[in-house]
PDB file of N, CA and C in Angstrom:
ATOM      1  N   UNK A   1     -90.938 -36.016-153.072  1.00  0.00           N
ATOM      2  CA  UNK A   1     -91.277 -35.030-154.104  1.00  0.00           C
ATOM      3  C   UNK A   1     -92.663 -34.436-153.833  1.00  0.00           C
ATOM      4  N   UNK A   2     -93.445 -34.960-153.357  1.00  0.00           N
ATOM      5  CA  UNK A   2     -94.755 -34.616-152.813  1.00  0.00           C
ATOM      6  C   UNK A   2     -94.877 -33.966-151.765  1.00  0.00           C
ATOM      7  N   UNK A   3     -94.178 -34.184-151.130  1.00  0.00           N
ATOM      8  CA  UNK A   3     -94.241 -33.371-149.740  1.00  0.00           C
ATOM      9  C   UNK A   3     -93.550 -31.887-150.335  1.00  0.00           C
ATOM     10  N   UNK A   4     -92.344 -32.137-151.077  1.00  0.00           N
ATOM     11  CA  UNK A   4     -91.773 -30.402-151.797  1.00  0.00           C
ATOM     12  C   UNK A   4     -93.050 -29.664-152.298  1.00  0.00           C
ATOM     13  N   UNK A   5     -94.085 -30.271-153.401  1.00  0.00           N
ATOM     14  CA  UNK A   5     -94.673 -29.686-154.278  1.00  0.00           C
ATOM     15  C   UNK A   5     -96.020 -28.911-153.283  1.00  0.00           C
ATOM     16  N   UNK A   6     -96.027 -29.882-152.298  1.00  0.00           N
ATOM     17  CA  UNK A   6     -96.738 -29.305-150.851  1.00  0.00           C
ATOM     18  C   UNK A   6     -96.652 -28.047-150.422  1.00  0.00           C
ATOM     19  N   UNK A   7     -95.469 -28.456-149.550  1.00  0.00           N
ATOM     20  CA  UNK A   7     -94.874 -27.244-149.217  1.00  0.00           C
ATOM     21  C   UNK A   7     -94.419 -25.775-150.097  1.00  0.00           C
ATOM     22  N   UNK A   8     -93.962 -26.054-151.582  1.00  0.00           N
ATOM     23  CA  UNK A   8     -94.040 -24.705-152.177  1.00  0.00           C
ATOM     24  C   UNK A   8     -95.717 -23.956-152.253  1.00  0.00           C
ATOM     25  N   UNK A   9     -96.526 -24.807-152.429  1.00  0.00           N
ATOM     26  CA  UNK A   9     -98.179 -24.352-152.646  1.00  0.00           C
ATOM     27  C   UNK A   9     -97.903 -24.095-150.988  1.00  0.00           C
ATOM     28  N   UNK A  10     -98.117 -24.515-150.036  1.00  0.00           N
ATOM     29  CA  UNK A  10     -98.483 -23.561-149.086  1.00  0.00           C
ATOM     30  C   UNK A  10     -97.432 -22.350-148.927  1.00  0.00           C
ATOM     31  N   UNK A  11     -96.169 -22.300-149.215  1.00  0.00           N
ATOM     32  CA  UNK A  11     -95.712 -21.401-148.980  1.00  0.00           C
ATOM     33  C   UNK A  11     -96.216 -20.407-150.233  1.00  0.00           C
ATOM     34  N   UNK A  12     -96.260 -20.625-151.709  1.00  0.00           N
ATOM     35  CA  UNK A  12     -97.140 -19.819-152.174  1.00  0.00           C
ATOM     36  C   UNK A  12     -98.006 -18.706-151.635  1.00  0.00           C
ATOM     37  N   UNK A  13     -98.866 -19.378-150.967  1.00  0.00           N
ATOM     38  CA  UNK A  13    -100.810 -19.021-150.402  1.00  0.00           C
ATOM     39  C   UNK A  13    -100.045 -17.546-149.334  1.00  0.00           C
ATOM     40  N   UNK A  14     -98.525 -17.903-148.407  1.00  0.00           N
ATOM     41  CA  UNK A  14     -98.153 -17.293-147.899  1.00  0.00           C
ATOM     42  C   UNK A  14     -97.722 -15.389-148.016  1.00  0.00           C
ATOM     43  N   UNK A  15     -97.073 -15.902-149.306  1.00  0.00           N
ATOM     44  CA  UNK A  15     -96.380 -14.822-149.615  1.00  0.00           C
ATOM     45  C   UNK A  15     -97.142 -14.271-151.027  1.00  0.00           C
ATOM     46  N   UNK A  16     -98.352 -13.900-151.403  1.00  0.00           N
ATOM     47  CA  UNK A  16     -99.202 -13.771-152.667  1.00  0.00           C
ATOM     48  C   UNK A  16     -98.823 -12.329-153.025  1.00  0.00           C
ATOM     49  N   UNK A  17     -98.632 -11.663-152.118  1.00  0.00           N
ATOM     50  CA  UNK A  17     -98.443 -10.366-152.702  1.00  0.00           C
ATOM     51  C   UNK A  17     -96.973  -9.939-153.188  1.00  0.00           C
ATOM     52  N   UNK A  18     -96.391 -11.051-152.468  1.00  0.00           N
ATOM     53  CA  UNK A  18     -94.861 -10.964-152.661  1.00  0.00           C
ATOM     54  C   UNK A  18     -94.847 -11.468-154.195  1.00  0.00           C
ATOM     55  N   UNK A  19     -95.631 -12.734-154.505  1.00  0.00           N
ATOM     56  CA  UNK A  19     -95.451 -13.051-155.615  1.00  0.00           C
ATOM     57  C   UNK A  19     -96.097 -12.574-157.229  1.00  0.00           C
ATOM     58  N   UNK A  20     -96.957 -11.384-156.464  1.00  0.00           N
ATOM     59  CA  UNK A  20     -97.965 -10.862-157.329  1.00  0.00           C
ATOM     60  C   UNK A  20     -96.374  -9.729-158.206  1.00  0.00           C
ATOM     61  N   UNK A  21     -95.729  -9.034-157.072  1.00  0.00           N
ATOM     62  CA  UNK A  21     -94.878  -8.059-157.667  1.00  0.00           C
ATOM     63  C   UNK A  21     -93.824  -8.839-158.072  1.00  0.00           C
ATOM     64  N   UNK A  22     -93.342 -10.090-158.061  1.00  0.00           N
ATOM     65  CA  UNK A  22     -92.883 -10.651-158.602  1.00  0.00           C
ATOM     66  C   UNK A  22     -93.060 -10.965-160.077  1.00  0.00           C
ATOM     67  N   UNK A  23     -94.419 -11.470-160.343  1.00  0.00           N
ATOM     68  CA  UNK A  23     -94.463 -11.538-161.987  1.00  0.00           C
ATOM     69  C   UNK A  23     -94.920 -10.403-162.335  1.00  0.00           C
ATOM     70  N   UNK A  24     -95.205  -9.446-162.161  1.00  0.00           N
ATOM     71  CA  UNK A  24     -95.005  -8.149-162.548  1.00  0.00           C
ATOM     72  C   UNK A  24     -94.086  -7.592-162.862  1.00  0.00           C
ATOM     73  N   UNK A  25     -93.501  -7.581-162.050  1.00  0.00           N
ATOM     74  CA  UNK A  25     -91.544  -7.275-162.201  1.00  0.00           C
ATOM     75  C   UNK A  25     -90.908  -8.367-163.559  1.00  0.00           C
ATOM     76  N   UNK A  26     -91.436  -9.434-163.333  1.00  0.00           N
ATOM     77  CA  UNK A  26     -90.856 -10.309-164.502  1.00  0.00           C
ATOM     78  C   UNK A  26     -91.475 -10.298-165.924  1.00  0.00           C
ATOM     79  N   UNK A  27     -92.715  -9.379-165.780  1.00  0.00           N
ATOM     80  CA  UNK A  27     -93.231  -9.344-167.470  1.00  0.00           C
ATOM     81  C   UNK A  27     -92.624  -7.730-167.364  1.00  0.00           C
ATOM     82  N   UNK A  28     -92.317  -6.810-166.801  1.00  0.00           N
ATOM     83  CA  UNK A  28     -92.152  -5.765-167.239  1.00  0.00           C
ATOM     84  C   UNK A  28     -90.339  -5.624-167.388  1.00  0.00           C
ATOM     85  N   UNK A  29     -89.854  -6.896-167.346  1.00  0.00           N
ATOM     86  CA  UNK A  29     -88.507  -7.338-167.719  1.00  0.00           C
ATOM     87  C   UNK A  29     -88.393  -8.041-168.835  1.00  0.00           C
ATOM     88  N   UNK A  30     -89.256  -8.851-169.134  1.00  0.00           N
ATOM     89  CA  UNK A  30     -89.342  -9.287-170.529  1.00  0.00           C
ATOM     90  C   UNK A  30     -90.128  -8.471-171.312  1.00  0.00           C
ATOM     91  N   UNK A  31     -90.789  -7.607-171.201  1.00  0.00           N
ATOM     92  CA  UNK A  31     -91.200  -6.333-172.358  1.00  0.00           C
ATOM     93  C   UNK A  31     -90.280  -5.919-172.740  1.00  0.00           C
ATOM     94  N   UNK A  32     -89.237  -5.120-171.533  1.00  0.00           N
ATOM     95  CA  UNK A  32     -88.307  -4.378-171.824  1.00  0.00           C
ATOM     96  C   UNK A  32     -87.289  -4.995-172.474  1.00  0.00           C
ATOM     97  N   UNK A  33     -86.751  -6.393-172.599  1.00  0.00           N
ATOM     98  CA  UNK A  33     -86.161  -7.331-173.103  1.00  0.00           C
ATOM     99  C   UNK A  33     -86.231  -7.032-174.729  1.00  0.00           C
ATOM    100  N   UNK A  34     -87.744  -7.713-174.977  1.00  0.00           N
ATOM    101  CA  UNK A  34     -88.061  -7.586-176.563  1.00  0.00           C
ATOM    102  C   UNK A  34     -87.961  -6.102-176.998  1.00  0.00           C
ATOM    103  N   UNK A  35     -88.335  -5.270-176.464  1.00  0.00           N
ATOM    104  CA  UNK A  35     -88.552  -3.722-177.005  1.00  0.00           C
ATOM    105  C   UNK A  35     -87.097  -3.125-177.097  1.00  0.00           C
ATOM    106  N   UNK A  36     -85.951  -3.896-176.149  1.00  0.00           N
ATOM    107  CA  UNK A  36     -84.710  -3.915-176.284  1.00  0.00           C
ATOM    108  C   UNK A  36     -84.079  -4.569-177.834  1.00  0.00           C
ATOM    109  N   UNK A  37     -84.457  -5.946-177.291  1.00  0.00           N
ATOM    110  CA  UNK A  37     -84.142  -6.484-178.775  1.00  0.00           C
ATOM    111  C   UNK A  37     -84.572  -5.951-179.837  1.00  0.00           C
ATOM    112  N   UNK A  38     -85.611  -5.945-179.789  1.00  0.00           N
ATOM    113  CA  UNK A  38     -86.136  -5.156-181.814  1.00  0.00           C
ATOM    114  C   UNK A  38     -85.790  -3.873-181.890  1.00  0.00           C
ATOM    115  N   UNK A  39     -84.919  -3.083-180.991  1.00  0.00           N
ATOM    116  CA  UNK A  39     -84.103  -1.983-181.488  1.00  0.00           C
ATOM    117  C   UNK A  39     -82.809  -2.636-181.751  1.00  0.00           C
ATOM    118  N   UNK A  40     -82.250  -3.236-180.908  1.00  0.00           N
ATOM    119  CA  UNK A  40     -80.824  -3.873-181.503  1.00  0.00           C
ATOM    120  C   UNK A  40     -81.190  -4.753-182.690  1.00  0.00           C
ATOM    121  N   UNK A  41     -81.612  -5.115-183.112  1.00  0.00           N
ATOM    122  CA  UNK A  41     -81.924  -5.815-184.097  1.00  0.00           C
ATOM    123  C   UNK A  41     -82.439  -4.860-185.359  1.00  0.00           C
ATOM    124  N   UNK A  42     -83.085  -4.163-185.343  1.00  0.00           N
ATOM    125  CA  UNK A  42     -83.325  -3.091-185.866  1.00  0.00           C
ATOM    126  C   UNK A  42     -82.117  -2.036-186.370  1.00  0.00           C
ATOM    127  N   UNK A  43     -81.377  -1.813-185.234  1.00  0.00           N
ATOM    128  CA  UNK A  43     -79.772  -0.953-185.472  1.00  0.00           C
ATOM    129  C   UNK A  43     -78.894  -2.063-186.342  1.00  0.00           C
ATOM    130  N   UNK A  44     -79.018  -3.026-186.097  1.00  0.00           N
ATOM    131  CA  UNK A  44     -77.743  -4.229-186.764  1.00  0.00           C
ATOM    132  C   UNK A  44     -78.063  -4.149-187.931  1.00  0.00           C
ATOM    133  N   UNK A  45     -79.591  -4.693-188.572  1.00  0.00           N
ATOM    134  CA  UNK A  45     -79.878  -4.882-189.655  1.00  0.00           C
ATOM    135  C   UNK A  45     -79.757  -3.832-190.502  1.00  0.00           C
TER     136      UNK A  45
END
């Protein structure tokens, strides 16, 4: 298990920019998520 948690941190350090547009991409998917929901939720109610 140590040697995994290793290896993801260096592969991390590797790919940073890859992972930078990654959570970018993933908060501007969960914005759109909620701003989704509180219109459907909004239309239902």
């Amino acid at each position: 298990m140590g040697d995994n948690h290793n290896h993801v941190h260096i592969h991390k350090h590797e790919v940073r920019g890859k992972n930078l547009i990654f959570s970018i991409l993933l908060n501007l998917l969960i914005t759109i998520a909620q701003v989704v929901g509180g219109i459907i939720q909004e239309v239902w109610l």
